[in-house]
PDB file of N, CA and C in Angstrom:
ATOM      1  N   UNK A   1      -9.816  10.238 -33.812  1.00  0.00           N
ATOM      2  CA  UNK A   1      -9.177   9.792 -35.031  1.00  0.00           C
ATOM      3  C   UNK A   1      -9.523  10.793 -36.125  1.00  0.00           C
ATOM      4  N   UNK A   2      -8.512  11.170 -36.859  1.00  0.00           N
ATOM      5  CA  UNK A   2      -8.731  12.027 -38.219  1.00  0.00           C
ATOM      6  C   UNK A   2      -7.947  11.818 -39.122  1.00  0.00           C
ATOM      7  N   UNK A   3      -8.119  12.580 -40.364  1.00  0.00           N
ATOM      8  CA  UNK A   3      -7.244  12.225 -41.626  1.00  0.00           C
ATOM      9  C   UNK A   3      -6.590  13.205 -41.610  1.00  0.00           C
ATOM     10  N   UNK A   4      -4.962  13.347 -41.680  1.00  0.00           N
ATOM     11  CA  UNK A   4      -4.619  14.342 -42.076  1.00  0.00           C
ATOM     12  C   UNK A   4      -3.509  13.882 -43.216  1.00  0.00           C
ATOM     13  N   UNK A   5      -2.556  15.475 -43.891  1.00  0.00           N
ATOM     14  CA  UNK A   5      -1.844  14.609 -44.570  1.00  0.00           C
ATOM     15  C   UNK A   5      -0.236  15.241 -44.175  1.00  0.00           C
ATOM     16  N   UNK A   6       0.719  14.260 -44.086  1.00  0.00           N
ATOM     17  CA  UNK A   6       2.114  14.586 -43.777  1.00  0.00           C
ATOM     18  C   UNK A   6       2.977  15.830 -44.480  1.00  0.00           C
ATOM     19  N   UNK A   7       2.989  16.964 -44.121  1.00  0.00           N
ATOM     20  CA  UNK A   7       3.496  18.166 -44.438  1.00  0.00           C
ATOM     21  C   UNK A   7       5.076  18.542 -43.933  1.00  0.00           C
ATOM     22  N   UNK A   8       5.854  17.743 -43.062  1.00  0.00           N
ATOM     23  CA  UNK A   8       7.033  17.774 -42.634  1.00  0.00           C
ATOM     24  C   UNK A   8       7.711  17.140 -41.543  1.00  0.00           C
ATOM     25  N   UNK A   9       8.623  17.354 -41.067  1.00  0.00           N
ATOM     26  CA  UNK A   9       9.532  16.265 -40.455  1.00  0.00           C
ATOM     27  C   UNK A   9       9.739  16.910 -39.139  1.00  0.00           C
ATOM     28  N   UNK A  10       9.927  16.783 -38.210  1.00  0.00           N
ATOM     29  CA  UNK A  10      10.703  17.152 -36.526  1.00  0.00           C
ATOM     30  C   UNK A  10      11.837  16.414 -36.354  1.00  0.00           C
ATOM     31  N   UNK A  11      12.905  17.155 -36.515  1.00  0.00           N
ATOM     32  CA  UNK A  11      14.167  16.188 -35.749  1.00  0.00           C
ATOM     33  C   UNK A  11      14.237  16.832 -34.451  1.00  0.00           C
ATOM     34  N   UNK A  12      14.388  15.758 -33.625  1.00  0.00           N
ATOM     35  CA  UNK A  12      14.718  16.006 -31.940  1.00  0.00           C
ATOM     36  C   UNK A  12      15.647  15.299 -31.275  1.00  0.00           C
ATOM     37  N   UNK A  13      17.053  16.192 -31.109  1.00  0.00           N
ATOM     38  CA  UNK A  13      18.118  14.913 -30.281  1.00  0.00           C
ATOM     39  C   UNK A  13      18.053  14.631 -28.859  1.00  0.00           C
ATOM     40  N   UNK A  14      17.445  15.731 -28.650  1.00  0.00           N
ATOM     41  CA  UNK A  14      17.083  15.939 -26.915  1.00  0.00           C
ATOM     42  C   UNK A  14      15.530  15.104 -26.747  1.00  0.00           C
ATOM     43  N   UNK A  15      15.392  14.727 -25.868  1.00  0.00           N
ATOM     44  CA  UNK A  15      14.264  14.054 -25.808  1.00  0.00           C
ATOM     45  C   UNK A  15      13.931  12.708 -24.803  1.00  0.00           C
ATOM     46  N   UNK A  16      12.979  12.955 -24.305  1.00  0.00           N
ATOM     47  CA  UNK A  16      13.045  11.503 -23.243  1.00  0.00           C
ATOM     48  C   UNK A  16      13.218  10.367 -23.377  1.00  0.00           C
ATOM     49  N   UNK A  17      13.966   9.902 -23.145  1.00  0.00           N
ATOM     50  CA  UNK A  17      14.680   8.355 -23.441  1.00  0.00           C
ATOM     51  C   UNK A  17      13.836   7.102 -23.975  1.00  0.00           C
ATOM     52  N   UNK A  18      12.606   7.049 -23.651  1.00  0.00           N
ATOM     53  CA  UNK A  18      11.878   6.236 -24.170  1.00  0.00           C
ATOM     54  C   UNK A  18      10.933   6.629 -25.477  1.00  0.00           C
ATOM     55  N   UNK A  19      11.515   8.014 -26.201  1.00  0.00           N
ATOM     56  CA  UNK A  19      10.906   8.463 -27.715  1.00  0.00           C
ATOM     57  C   UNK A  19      12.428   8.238 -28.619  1.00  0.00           C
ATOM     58  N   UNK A  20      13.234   7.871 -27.637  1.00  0.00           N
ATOM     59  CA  UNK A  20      14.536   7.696 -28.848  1.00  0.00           C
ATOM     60  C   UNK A  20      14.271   6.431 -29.799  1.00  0.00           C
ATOM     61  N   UNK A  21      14.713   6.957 -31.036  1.00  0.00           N
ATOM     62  CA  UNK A  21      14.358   6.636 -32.273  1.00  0.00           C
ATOM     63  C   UNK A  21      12.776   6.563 -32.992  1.00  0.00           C
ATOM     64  N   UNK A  22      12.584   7.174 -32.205  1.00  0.00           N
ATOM     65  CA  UNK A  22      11.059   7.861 -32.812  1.00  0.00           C
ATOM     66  C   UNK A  22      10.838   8.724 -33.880  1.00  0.00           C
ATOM     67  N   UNK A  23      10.394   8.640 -34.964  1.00  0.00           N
ATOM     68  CA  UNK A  23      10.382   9.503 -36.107  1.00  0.00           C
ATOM     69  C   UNK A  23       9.241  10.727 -35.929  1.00  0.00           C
ATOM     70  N   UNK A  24       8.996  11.618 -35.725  1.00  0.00           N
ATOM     71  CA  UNK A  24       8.230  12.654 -35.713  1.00  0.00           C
ATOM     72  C   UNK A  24       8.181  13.104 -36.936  1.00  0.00           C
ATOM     73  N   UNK A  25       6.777  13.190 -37.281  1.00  0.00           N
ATOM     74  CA  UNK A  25       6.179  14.211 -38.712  1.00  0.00           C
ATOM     75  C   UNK A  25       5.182  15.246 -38.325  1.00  0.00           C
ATOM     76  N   UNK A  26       5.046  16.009 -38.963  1.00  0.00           N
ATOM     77  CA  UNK A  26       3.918  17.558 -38.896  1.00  0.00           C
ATOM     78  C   UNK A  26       3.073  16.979 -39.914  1.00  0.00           C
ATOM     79  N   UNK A  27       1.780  16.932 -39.199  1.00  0.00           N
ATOM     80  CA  UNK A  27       0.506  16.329 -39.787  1.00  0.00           C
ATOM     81  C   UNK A  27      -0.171  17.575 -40.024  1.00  0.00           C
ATOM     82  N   UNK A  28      -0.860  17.695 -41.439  1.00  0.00           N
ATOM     83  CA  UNK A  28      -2.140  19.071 -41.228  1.00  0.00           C
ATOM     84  C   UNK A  28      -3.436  18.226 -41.513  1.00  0.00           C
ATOM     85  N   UNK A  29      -4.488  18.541 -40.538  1.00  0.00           N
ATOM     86  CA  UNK A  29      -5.760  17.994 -40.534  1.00  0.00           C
ATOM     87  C   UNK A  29      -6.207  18.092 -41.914  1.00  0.00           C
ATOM     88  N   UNK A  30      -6.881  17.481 -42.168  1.00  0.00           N
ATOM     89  CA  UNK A  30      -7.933  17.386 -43.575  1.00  0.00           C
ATOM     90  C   UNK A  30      -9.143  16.934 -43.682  1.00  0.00           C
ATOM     91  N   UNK A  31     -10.249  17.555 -44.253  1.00  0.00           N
ATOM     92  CA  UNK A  31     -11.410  16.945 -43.879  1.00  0.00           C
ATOM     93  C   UNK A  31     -11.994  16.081 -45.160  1.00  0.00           C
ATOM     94  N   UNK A  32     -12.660  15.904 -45.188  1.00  0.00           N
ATOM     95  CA  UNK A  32     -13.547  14.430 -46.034  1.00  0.00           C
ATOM     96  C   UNK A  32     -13.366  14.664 -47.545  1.00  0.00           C
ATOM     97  N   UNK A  33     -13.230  15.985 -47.956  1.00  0.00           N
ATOM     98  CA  UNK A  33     -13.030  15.859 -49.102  1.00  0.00           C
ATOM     99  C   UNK A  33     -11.475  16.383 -49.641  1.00  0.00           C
ATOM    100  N   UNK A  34     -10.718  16.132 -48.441  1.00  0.00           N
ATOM    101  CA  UNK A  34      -8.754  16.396 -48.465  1.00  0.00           C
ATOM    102  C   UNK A  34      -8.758  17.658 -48.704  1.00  0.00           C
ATOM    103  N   UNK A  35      -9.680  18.463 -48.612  1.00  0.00           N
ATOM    104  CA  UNK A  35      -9.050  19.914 -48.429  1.00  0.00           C
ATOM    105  C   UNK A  35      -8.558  20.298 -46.899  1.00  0.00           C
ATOM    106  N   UNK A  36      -7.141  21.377 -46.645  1.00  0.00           N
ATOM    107  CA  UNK A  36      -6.556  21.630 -45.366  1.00  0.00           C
ATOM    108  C   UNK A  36      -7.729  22.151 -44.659  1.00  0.00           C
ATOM    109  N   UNK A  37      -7.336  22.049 -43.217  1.00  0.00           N
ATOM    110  CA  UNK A  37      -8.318  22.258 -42.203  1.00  0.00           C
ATOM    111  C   UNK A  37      -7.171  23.612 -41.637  1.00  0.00           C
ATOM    112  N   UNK A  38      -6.107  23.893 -41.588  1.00  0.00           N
ATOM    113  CA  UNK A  38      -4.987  24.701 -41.564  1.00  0.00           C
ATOM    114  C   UNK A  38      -4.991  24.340 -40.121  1.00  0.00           C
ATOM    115  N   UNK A  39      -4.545  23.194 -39.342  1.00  0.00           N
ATOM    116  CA  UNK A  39      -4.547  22.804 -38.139  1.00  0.00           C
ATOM    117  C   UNK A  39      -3.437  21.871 -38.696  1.00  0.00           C
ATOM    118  N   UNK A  40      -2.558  21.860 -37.999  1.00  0.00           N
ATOM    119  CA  UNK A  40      -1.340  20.891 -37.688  1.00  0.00           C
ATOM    120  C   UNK A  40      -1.149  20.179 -36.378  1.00  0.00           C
ATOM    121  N   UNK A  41      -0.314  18.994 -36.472  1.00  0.00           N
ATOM    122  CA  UNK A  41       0.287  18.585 -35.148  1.00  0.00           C
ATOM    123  C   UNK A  41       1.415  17.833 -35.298  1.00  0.00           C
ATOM    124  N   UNK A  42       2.140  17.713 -34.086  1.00  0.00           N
ATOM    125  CA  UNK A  42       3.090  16.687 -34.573  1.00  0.00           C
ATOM    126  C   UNK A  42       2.930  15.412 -33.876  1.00  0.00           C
ATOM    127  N   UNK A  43       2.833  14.948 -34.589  1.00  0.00           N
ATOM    128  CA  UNK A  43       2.813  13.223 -34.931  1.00  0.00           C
ATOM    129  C   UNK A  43       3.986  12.253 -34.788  1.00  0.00           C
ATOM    130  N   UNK A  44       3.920  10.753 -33.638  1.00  0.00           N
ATOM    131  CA  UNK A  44       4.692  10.007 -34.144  1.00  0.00           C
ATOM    132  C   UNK A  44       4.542   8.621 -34.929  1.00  0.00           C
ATOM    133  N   UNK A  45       5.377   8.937 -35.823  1.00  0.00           N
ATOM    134  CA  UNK A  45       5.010   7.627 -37.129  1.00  0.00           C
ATOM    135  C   UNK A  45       4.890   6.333 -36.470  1.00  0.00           C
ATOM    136  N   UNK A  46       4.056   5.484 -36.819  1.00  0.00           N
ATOM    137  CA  UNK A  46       4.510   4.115 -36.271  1.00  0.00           C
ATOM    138  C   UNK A  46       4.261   3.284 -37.386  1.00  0.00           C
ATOM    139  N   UNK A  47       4.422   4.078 -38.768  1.00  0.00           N
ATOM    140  CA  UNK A  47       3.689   3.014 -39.809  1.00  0.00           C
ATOM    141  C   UNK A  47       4.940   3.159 -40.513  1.00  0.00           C
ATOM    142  N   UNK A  48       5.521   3.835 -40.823  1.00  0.00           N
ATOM    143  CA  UNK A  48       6.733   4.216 -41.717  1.00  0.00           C
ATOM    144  C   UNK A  48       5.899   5.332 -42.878  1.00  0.00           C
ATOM    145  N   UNK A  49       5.453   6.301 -42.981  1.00  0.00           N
ATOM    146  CA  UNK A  49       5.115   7.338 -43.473  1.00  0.00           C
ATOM    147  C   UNK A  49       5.637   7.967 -44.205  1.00  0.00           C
ATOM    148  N   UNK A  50       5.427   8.503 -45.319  1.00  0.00           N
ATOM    149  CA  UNK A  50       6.539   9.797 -46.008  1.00  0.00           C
ATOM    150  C   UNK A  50       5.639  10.900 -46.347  1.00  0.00           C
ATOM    151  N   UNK A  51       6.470  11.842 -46.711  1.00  0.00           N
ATOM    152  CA  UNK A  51       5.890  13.495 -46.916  1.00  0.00           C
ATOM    153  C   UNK A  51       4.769  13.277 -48.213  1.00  0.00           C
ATOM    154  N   UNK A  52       4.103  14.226 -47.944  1.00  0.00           N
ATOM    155  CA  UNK A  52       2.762  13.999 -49.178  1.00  0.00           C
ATOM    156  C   UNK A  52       1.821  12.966 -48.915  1.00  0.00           C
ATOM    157  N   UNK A  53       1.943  12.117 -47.847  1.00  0.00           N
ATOM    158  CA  UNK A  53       0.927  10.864 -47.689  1.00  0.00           C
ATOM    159  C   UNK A  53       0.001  11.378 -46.758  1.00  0.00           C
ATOM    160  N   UNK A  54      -1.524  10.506 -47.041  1.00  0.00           N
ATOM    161  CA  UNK A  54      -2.512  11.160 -46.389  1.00  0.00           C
ATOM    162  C   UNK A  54      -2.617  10.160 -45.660  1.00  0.00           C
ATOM    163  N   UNK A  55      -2.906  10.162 -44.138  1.00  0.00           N
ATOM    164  CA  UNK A  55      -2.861   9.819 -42.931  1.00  0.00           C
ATOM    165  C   UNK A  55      -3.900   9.558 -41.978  1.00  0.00           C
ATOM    166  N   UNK A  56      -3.633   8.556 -41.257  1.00  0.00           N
ATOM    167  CA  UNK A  56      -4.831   8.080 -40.189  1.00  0.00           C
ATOM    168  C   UNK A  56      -4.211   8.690 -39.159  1.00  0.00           C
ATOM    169  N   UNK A  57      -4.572   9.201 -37.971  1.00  0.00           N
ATOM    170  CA  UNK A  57      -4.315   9.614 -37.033  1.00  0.00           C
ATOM    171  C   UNK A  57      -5.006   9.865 -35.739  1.00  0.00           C
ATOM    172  N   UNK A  58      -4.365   9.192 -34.649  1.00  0.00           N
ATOM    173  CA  UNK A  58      -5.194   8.807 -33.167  1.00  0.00           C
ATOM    174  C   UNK A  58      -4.543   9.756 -32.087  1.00  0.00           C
ATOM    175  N   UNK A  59      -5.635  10.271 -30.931  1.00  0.00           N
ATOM    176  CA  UNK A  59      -4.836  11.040 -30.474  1.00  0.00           C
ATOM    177  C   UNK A  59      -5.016  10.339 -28.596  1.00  0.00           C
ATOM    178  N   UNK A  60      -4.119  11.006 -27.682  1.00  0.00           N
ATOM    179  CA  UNK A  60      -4.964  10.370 -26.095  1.00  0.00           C
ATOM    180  C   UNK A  60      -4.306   9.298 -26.173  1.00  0.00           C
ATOM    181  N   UNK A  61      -5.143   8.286 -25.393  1.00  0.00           N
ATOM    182  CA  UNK A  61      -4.088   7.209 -24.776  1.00  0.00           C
ATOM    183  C   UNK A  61      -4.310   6.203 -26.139  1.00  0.00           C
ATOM    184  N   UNK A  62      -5.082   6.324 -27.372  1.00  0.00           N
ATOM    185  CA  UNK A  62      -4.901   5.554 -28.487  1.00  0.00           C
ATOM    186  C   UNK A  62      -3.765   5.745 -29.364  1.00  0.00           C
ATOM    187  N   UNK A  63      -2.986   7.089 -28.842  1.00  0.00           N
ATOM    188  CA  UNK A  63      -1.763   7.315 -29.368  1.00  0.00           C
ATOM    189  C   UNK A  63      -0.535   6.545 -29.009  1.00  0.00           C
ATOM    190  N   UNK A  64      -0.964   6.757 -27.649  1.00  0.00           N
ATOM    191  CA  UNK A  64       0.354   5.791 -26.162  1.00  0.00           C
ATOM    192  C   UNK A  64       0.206   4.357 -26.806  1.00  0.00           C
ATOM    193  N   UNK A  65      -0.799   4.346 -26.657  1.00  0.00           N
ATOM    194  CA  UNK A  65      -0.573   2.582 -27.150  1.00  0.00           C
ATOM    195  C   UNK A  65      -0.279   2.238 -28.586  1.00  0.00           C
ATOM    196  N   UNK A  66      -0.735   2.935 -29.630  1.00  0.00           N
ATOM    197  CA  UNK A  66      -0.115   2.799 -31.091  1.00  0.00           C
ATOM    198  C   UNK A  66       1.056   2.055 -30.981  1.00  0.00           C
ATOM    199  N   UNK A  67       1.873   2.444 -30.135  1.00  0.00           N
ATOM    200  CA  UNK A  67       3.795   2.008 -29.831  1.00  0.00           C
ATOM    201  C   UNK A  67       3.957   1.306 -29.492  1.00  0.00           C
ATOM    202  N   UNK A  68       2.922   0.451 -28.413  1.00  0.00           N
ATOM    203  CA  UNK A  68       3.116  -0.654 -27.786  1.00  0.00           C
ATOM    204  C   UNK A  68       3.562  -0.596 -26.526  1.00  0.00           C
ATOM    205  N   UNK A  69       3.787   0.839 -26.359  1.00  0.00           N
ATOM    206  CA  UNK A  69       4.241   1.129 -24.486  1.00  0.00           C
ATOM    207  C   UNK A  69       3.302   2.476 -24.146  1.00  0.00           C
ATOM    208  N   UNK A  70       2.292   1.977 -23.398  1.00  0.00           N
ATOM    209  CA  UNK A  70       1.164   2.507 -22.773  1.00  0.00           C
ATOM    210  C   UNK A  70       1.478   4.084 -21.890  1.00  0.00           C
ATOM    211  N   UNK A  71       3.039   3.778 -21.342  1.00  0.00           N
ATOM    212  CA  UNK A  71       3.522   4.866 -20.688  1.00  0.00           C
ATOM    213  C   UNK A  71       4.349   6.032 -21.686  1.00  0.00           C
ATOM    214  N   UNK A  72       4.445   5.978 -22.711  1.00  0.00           N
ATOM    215  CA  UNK A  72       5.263   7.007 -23.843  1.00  0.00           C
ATOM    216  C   UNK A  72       4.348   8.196 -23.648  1.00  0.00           C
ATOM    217  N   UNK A  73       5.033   9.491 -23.851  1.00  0.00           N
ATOM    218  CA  UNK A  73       4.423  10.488 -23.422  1.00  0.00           C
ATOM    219  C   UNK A  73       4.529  10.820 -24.944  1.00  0.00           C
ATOM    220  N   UNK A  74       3.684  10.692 -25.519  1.00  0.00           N
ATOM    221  CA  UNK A  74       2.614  10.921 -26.884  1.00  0.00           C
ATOM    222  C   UNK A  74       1.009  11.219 -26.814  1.00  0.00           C
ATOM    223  N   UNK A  75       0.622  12.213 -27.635  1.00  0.00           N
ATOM    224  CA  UNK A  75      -0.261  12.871 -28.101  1.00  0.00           C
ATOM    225  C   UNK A  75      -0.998  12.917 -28.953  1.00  0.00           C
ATOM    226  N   UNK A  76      -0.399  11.953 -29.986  1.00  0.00           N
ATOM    227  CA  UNK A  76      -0.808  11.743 -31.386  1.00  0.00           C
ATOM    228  C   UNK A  76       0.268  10.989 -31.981  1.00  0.00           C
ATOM    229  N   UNK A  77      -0.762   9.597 -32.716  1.00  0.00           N
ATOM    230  CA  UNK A  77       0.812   8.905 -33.611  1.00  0.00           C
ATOM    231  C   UNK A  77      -0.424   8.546 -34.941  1.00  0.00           C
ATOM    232  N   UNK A  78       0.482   8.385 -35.998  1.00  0.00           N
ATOM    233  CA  UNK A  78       0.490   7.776 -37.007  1.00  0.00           C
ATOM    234  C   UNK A  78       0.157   6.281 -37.293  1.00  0.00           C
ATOM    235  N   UNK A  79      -1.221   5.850 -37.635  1.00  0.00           N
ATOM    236  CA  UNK A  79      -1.507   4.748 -36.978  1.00  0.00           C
ATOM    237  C   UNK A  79      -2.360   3.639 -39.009  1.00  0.00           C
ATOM    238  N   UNK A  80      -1.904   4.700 -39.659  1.00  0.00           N
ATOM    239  CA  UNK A  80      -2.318   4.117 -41.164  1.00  0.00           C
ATOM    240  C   UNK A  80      -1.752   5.163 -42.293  1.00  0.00           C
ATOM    241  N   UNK A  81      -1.967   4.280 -43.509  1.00  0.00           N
ATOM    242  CA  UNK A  81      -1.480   4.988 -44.661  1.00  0.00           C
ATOM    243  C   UNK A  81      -2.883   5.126 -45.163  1.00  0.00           C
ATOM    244  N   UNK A  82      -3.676   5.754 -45.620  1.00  0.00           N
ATOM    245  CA  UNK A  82      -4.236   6.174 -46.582  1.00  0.00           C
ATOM    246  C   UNK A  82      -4.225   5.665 -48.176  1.00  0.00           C
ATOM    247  N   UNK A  83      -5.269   4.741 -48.757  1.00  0.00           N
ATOM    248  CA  UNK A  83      -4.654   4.360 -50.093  1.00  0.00           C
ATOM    249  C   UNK A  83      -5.837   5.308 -50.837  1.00  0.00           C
ATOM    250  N   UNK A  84      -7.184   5.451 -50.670  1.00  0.00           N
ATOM    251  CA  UNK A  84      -8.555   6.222 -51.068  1.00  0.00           C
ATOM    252  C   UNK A  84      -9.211   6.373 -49.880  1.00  0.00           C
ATOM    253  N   UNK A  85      -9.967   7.211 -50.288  1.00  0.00           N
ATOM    254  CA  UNK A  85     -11.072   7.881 -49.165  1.00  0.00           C
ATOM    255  C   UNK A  85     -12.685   8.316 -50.421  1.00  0.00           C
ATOM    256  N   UNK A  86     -13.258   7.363 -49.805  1.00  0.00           N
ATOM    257  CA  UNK A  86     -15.098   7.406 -50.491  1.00  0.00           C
ATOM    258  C   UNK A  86     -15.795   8.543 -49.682  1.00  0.00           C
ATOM    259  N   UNK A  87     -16.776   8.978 -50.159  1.00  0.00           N
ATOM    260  CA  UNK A  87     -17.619   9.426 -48.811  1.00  0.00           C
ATOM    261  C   UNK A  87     -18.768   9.604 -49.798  1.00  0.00           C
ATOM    262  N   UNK A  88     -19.871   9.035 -49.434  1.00  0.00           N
ATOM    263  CA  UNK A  88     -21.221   8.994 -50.271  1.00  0.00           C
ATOM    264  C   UNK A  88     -21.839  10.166 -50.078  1.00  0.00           C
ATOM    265  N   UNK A  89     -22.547  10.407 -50.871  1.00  0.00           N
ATOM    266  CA  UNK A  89     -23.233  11.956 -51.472  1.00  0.00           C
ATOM    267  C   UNK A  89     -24.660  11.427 -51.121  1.00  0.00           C
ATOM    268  N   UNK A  90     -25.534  11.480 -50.379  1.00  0.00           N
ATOM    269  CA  UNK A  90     -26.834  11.160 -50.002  1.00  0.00           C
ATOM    270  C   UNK A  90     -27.250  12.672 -50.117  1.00  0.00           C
TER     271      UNK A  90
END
């Protein structure tokens, strides 16, 4: 799981029948204090997401299941919106 934040869109008409109507976004990693990690991926939304939002993101079979179908050949989905991020200074 990491934070990243939504940097762009993937349209795909071709695609295996069980990602149709799947929204794909380009996630760039971010670390604790939201600066870029310059690592991207693409991501499928399952939260309803838009560009500029900072992002929860699961990757492996916590992705497959995000969707609710264990067999989707996913890699990474979109699994929260981001409202703040704390991180204590010890």
């Amino acid at each position: 799981m990491y934070l990243g934040k939504v940097i762009g869109t993937v349209v795909s008409t071709v695609k295996v029948p069980s990602l149709t109507g799947s929204k794909f976004l380009i996630v760039e990693k971010i670390n604790q204090d939201l600066t870029a990690k310059k690592q991207t991926a693409v991501c499928v939304d399952t939260v309803g997401a838009g560009d500029g939002e900072t992002v929860i993101v699961v990757g492996g079979s916590s992705a497959r299941m995000a969707g609710g179908d264990k067999t989707l050949p996913v890699d990474a989905a979109i699994v929260g919106i981001v409202d703040t991020v704390e991180v204590s200074q010890c």
